[in-house]
PDB file of N, CA and C in Angstrom:
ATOM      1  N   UNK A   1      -0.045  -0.384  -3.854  1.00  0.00           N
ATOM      2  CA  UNK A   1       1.014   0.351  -4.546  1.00  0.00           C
ATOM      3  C   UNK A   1       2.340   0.113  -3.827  1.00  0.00           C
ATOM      4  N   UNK A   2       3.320  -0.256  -4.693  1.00  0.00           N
ATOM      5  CA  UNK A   2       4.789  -0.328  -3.989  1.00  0.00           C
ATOM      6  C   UNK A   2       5.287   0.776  -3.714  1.00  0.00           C
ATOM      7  N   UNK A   3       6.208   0.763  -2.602  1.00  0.00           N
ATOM      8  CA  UNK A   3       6.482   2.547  -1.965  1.00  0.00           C
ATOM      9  C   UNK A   3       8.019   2.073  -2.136  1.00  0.00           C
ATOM     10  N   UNK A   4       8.427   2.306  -3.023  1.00  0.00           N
ATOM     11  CA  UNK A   4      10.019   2.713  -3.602  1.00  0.00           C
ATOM     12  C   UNK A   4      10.820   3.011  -2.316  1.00  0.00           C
ATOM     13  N   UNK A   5      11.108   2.211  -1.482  1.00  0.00           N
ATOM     14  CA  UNK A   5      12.626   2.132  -0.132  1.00  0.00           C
ATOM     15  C   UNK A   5      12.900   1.550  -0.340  1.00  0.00           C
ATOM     16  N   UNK A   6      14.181   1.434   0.576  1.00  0.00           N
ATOM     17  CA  UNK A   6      15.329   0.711   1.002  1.00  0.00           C
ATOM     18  C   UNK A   6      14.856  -0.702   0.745  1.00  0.00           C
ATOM     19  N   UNK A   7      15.627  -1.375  -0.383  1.00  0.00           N
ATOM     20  CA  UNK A   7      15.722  -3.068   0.150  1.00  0.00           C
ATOM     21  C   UNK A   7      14.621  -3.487  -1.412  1.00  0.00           C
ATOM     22  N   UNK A   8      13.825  -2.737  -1.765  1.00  0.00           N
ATOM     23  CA  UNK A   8      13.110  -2.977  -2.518  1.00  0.00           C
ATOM     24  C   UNK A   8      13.449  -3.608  -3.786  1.00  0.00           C
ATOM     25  N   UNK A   9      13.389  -4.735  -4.109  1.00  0.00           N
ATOM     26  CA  UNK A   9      13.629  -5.451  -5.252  1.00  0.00           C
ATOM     27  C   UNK A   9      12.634  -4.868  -6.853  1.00  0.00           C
ATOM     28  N   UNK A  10      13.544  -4.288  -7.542  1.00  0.00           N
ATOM     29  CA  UNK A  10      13.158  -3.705  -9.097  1.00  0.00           C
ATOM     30  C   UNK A  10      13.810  -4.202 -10.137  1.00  0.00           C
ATOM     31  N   UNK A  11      13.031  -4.142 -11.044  1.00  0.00           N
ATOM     32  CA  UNK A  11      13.724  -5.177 -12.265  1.00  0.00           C
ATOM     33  C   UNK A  11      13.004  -4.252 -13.723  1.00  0.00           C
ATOM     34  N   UNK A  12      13.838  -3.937 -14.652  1.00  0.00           N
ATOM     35  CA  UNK A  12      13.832  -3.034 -15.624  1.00  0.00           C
ATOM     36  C   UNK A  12      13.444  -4.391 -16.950  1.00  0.00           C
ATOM     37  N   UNK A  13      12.699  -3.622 -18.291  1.00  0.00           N
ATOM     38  CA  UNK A  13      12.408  -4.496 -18.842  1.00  0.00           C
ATOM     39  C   UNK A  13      11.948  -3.840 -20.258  1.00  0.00           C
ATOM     40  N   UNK A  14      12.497  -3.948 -21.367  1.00  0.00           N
ATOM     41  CA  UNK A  14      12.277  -2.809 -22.483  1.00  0.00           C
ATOM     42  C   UNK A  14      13.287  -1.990 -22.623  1.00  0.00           C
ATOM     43  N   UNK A  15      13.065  -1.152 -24.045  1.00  0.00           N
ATOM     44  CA  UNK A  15      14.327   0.094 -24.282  1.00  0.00           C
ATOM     45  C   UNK A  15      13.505   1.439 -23.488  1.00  0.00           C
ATOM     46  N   UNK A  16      13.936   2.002 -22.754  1.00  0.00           N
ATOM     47  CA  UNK A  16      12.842   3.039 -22.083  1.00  0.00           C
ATOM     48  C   UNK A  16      13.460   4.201 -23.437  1.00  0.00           C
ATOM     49  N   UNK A  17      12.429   5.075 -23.006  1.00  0.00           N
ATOM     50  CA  UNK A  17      13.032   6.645 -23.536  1.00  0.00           C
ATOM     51  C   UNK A  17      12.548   7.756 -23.154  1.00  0.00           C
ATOM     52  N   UNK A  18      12.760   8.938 -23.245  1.00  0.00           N
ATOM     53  CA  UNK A  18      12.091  10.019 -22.482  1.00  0.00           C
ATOM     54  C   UNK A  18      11.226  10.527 -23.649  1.00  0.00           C
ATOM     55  N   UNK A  19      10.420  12.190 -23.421  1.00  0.00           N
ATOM     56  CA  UNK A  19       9.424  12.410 -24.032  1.00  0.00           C
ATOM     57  C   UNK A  19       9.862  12.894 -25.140  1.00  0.00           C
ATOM     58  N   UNK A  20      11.453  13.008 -25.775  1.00  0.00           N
ATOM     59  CA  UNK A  20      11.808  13.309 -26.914  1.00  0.00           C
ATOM     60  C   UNK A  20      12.237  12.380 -27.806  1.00  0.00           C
ATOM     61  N   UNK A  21      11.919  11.032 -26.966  1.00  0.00           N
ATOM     62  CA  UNK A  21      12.411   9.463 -28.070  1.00  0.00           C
ATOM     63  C   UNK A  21      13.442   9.265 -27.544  1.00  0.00           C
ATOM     64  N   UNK A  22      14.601  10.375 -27.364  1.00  0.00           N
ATOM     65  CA  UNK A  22      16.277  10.036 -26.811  1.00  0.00           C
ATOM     66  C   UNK A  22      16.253   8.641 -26.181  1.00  0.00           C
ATOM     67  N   UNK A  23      16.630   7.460 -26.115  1.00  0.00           N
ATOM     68  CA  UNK A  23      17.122   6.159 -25.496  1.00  0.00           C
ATOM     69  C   UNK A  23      17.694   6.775 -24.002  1.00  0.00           C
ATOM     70  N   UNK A  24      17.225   6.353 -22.987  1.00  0.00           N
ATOM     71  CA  UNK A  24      17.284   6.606 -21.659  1.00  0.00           C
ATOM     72  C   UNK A  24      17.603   4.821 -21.205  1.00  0.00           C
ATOM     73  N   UNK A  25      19.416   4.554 -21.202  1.00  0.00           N
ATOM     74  CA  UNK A  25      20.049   3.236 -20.913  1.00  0.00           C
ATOM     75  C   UNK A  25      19.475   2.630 -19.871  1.00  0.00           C
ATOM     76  N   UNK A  26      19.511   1.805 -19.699  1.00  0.00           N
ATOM     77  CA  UNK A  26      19.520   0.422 -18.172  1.00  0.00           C
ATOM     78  C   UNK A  26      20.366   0.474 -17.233  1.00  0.00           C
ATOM     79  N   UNK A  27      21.393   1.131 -17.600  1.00  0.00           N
ATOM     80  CA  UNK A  27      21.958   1.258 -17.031  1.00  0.00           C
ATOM     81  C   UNK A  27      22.324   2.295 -16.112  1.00  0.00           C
ATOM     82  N   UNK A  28      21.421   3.272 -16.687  1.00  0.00           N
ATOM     83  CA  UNK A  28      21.378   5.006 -15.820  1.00  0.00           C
ATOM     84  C   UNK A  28      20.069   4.399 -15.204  1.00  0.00           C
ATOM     85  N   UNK A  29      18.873   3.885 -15.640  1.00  0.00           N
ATOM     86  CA  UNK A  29      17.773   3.725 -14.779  1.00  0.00           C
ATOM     87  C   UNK A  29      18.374   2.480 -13.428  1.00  0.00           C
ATOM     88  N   UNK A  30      19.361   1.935 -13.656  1.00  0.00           N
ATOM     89  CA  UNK A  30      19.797   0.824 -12.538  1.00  0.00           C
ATOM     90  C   UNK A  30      20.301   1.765 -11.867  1.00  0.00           C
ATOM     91  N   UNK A  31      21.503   2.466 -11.784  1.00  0.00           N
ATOM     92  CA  UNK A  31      22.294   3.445 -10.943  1.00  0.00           C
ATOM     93  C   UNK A  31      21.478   4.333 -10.323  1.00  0.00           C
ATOM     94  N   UNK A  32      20.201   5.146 -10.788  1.00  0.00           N
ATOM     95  CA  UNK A  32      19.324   5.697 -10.376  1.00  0.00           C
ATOM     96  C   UNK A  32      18.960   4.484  -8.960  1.00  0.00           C
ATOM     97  N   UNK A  33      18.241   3.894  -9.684  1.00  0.00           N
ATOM     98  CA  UNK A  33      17.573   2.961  -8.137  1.00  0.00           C
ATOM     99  C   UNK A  33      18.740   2.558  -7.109  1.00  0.00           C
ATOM    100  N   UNK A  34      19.774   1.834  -7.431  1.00  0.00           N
ATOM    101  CA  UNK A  34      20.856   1.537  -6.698  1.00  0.00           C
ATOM    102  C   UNK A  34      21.120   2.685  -5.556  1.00  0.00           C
ATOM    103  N   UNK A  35      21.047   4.109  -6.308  1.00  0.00           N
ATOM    104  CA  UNK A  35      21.765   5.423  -5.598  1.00  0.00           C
ATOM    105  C   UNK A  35      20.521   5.537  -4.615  1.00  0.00           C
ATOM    106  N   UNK A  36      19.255   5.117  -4.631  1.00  0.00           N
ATOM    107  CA  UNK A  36      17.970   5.339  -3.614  1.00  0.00           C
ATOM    108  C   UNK A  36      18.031   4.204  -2.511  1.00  0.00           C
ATOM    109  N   UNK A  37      18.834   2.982  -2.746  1.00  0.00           N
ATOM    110  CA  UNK A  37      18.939   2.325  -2.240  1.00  0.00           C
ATOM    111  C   UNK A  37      18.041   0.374  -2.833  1.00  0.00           C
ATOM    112  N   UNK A  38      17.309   0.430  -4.128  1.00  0.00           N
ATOM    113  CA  UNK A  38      16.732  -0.279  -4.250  1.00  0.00           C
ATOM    114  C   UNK A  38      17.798  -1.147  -4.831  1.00  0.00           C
ATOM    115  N   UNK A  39      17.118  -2.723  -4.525  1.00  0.00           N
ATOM    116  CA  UNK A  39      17.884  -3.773  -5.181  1.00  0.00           C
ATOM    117  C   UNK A  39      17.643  -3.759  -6.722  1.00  0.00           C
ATOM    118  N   UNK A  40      18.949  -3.842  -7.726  1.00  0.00           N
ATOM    119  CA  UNK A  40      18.264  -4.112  -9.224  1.00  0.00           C
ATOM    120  C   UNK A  40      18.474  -5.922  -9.420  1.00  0.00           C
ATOM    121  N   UNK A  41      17.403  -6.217  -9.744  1.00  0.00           N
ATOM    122  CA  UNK A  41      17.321  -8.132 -10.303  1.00  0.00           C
ATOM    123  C   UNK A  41      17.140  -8.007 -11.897  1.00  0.00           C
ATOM    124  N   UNK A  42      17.745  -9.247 -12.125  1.00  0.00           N
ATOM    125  CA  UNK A  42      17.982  -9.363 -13.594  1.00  0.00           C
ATOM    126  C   UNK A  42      16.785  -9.707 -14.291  1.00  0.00           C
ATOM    127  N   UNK A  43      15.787 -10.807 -13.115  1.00  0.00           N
ATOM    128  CA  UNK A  43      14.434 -11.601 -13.999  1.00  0.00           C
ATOM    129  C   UNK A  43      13.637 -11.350 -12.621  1.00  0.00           C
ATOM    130  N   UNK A  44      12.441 -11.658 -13.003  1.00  0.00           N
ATOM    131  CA  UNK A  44      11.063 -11.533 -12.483  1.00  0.00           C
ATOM    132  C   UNK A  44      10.426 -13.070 -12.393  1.00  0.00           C
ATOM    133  N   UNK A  45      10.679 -13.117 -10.590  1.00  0.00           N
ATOM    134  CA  UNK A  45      10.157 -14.485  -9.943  1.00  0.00           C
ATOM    135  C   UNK A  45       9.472 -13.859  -8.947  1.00  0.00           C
ATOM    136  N   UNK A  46       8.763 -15.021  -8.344  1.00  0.00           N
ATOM    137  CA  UNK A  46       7.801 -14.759  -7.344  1.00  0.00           C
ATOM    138  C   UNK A  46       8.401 -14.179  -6.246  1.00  0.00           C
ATOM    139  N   UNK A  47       9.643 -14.678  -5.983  1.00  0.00           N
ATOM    140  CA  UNK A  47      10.273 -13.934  -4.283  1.00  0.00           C
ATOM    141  C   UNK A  47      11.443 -13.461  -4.701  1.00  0.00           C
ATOM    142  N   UNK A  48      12.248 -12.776  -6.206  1.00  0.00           N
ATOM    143  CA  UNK A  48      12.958 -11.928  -6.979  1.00  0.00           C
ATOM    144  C   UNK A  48      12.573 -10.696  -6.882  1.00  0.00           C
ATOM    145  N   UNK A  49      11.333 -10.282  -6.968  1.00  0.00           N
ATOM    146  CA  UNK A  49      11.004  -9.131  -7.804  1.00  0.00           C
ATOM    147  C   UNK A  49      10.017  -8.443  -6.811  1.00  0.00           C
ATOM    148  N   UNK A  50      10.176  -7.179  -6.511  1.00  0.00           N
ATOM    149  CA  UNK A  50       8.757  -6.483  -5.821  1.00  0.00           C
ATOM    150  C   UNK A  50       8.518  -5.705  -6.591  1.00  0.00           C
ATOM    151  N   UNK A  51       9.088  -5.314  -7.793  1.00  0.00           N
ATOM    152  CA  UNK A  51       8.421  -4.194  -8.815  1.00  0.00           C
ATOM    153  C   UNK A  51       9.206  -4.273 -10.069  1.00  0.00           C
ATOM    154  N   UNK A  52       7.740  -4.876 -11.869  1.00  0.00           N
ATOM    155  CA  UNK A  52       9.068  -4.021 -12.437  1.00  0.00           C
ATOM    156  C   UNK A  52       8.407  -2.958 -13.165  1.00  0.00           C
ATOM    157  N   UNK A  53       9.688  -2.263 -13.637  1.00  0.00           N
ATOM    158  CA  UNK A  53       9.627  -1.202 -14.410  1.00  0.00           C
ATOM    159  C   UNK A  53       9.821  -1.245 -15.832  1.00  0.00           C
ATOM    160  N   UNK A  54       8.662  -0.948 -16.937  1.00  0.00           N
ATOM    161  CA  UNK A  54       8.793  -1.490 -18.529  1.00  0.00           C
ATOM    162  C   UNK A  54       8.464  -0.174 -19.356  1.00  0.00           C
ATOM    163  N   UNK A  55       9.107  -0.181 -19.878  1.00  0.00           N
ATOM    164  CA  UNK A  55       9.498   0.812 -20.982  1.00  0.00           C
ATOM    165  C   UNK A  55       7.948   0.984 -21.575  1.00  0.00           C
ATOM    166  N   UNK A  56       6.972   0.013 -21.343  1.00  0.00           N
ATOM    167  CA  UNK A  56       5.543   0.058 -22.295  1.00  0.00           C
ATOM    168  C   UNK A  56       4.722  -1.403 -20.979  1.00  0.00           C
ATOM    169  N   UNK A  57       4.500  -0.001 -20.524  1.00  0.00           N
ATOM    170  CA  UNK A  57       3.610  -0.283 -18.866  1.00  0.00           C
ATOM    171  C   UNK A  57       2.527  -2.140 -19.772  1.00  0.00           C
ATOM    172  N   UNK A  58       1.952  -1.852 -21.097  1.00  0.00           N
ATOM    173  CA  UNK A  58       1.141  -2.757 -21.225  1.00  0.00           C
ATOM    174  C   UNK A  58       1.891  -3.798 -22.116  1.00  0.00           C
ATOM    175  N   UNK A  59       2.815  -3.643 -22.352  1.00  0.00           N
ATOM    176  CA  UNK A  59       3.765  -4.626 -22.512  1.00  0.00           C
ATOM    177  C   UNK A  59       2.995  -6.004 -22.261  1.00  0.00           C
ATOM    178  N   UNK A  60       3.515  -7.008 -23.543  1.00  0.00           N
ATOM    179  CA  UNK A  60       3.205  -8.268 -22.967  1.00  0.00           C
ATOM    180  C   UNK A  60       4.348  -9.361 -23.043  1.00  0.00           C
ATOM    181  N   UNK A  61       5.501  -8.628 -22.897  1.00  0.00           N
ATOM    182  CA  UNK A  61       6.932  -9.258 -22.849  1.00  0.00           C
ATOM    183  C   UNK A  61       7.167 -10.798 -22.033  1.00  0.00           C
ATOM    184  N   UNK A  62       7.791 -11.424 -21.901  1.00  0.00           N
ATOM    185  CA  UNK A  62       7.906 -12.336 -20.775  1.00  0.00           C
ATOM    186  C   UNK A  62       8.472 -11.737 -19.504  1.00  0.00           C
ATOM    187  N   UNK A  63       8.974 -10.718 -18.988  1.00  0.00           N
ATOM    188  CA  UNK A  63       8.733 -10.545 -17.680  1.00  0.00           C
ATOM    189  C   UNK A  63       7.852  -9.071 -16.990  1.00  0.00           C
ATOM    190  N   UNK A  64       7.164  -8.952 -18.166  1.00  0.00           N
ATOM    191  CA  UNK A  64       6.004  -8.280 -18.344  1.00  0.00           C
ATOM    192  C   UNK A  64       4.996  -8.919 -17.487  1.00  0.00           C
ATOM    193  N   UNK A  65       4.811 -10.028 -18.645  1.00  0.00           N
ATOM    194  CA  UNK A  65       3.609 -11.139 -18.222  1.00  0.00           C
ATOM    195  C   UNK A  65       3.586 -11.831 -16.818  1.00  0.00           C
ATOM    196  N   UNK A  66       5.030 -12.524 -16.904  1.00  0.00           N
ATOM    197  CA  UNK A  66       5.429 -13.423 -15.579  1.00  0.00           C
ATOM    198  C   UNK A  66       4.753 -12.247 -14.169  1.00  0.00           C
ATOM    199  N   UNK A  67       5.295 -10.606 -14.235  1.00  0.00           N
ATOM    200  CA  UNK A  67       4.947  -9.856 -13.521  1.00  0.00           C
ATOM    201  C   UNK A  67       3.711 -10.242 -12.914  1.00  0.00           C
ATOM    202  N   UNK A  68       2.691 -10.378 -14.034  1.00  0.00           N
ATOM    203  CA  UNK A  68       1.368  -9.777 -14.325  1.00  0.00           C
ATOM    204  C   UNK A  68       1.029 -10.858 -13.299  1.00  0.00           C
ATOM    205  N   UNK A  69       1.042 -12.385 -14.135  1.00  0.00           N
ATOM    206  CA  UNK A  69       0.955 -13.961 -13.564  1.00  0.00           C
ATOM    207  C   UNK A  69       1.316 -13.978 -11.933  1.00  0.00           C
ATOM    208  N   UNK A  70       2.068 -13.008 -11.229  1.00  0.00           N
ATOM    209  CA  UNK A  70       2.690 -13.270 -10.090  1.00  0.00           C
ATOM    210  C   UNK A  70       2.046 -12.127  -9.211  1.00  0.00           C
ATOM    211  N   UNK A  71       1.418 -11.333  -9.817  1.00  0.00           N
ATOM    212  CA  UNK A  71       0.614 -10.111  -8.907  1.00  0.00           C
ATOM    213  C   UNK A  71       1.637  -8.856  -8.542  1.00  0.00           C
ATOM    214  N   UNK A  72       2.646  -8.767  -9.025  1.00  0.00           N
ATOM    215  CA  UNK A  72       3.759  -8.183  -9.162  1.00  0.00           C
ATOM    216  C   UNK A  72       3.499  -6.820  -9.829  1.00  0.00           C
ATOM    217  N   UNK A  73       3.451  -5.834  -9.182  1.00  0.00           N
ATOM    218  CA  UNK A  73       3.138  -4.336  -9.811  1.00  0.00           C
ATOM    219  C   UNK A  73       3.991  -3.730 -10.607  1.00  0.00           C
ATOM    220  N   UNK A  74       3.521  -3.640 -11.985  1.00  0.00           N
ATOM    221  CA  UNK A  74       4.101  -3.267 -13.248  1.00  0.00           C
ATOM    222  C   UNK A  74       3.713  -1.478 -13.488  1.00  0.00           C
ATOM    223  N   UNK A  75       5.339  -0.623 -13.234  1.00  0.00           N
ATOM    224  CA  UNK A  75       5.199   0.825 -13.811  1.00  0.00           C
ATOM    225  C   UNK A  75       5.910   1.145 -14.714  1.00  0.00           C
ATOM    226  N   UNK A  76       5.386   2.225 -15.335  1.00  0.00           N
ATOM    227  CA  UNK A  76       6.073   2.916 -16.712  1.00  0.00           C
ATOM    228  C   UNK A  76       7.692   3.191 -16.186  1.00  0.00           C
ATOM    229  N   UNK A  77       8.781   3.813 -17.152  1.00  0.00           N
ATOM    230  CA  UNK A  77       9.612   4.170 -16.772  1.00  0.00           C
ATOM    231  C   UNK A  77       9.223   5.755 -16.013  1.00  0.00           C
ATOM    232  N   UNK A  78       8.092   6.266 -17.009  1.00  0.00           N
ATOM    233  CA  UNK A  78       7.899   8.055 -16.260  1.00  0.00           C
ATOM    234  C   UNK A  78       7.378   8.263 -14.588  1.00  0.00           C
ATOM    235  N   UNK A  79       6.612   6.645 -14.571  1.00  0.00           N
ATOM    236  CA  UNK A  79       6.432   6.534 -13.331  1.00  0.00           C
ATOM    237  C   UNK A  79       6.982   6.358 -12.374  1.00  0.00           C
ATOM    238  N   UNK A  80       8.655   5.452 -12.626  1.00  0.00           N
ATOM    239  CA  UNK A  80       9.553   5.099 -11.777  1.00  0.00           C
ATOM    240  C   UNK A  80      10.245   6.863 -11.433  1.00  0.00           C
ATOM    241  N   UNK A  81      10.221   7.517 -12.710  1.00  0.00           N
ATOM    242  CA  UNK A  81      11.280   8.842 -13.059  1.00  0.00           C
ATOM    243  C   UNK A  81      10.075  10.141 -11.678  1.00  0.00           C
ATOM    244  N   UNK A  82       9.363  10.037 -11.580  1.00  0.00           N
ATOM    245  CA  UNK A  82       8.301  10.891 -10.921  1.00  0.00           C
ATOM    246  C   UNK A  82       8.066   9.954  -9.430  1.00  0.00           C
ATOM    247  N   UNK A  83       8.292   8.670  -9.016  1.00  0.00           N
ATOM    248  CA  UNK A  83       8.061   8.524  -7.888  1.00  0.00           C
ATOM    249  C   UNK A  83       9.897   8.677  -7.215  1.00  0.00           C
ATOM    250  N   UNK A  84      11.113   8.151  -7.862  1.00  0.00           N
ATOM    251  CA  UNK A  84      12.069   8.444  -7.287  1.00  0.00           C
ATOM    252  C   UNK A  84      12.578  10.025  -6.893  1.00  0.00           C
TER     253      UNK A  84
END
């Protein structure tokens, strides 16, 4: 399991939303991590990425997958919202 500190490379992926549908931006979930200290990356490579975060955990998006392909630990947004 990735432990969300300092330095940690995260990469967002999907429209997230909370438990009322409301659209929850990329840009509040980036500022969120930024303000904890995590790095935000745009794409998901082997030495880019230590975690991403997808709007639909089973997602089979391309940096969903690439994640998956790279051993790269894939969480929900509620999961990112409950471990920060």
């Amino acid at each position: 399991e990735v432990i969300l500190e300092t330095g940690i490379k995260i990469c967002f992926t999907g429209t997230a939303r909370d438990e009322s549908g409301t659209e929850i931006t990329r840009e509040y979930l980036e500022s969120i991590a930024i303000s904890r200290g995590l790095e935000v990356v745009s794409s998901v490579t082997k030495s880019s990425c230590d975690l991403l975060v997808a709007s639909d955990k089973s997602s089979m998006s391309g940096k969903a997958k690439k994640a998956r392909d790279y051993g790269i630990t894939v969480i929900s947004v509620s999961e990112f919202m409950e471990r920060i």
